[in-house]
Protein backbone atom coordinates (compact mmCIF):
# COMPACT_ATOMS: atom_id res chain seq x y z
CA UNK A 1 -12.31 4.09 20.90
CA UNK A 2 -10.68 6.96 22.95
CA UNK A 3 -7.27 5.29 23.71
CA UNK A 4 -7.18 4.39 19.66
CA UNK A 5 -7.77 8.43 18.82
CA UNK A 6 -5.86 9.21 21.69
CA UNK A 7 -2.80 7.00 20.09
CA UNK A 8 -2.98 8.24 16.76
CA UNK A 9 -2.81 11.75 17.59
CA UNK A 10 -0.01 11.06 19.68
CA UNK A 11 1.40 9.71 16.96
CA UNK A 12 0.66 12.65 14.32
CA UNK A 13 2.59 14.76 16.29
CA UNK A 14 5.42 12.81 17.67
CA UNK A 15 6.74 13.15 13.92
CA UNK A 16 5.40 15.07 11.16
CA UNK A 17 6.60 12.39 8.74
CA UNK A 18 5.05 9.79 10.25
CA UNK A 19 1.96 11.96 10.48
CA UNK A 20 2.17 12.58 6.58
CA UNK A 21 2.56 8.63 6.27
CA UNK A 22 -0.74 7.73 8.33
CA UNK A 23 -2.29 10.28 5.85
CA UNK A 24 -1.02 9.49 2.43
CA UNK A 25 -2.38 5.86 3.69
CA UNK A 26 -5.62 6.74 4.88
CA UNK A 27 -5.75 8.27 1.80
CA UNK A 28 -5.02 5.27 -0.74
CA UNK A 29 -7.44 3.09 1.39
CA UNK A 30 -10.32 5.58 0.11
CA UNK A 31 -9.64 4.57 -3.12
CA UNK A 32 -8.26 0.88 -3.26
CA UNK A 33 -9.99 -1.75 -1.55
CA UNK A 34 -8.50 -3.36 1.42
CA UNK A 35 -6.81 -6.71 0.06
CA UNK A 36 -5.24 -4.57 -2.63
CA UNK A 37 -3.95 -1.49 -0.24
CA UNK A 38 -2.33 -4.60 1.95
CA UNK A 39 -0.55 -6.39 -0.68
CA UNK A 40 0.47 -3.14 -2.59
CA UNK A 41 2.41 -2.29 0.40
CA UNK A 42 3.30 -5.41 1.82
CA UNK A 43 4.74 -6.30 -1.69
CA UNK A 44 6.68 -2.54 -2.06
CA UNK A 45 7.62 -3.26 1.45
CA UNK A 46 9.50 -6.63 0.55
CA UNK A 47 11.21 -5.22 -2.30
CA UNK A 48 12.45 -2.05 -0.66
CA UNK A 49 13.79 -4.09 2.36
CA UNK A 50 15.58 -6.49 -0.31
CA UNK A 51 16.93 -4.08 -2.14
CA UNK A 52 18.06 -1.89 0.98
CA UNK A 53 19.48 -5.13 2.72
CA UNK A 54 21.74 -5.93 -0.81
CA UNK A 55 22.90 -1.94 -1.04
CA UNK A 56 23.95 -1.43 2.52
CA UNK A 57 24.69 -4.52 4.21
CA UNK A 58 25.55 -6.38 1.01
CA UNK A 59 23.34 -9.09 0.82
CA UNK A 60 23.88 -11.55 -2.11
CA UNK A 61 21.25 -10.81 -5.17
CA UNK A 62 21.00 -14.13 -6.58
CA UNK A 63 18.79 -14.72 -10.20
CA UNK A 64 15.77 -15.86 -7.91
CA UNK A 65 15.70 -13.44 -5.84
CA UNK A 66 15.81 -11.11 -8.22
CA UNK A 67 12.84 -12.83 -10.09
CA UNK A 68 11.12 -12.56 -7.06
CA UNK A 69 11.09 -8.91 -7.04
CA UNK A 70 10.08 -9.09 -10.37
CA UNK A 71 6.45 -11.33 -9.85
CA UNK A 72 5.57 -9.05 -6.84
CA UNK A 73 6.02 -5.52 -9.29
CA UNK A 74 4.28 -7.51 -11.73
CA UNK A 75 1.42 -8.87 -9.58
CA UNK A 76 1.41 -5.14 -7.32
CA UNK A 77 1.04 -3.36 -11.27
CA UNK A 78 -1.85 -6.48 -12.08
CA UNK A 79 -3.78 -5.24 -8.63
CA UNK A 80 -4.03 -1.36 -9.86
CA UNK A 81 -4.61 -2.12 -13.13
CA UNK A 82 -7.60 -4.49 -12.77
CA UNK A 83 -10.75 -3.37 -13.66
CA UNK A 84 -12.47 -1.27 -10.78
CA UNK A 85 -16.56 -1.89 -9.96
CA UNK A 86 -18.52 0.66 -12.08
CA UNK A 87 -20.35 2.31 -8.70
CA UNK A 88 -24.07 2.00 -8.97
CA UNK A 89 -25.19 5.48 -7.06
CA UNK A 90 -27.98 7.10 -8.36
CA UNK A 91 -28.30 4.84 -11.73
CA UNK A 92 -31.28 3.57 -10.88
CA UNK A 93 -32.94 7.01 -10.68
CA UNK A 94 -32.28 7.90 -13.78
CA UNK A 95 -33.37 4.82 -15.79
CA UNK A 96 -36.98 5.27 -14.06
């Protein structure tokens, strides 16, 4: 458990952006459950590189690829807007 702490400090500080990134990501796993956090950014991921790879190295952008990037917005925009678990603290206590 030390060399993982050890690690991630090392990386906080070797660059504050990448710092600010752990964060902001610790931060979204708080409030989205695992599977979601991991295919919201493995999805965004995907896209970006796509659309990266066609602007600067000139990749072709073909009809399916570009209807690809469309089902994994739509399906990343279905994850956040499904209904969340109503949490159950303290409801029990105030029924009795």
């Amino acid at each position: 458990m030390i060399a993982v702490r050890s690690i991630a400090q090392e990386l906080l500080q070797a660059s504050p952006s990448t710092g600010k990134l752990m964060r902001q990501r610790y931060q979204a796993l708080k409030k989205l459950p695992l599977g979601v956090a991991y295919g919201v950014w493995s999805g965004l991921g995907v896209t970006a590189i796509t659309i990266i790879g066609a602007i600067i190295w000139g990749e072709p952008l073909n009809a399916i690829i570009i209807f690809g990037i469309a089902l994994i917005i739509t399906g990343v925009v279905l994850l956040e807007s499904s209904p969340k678990p109503a949490s159950d603290s303290g409801s029990d206590a105030q029924t009795a």
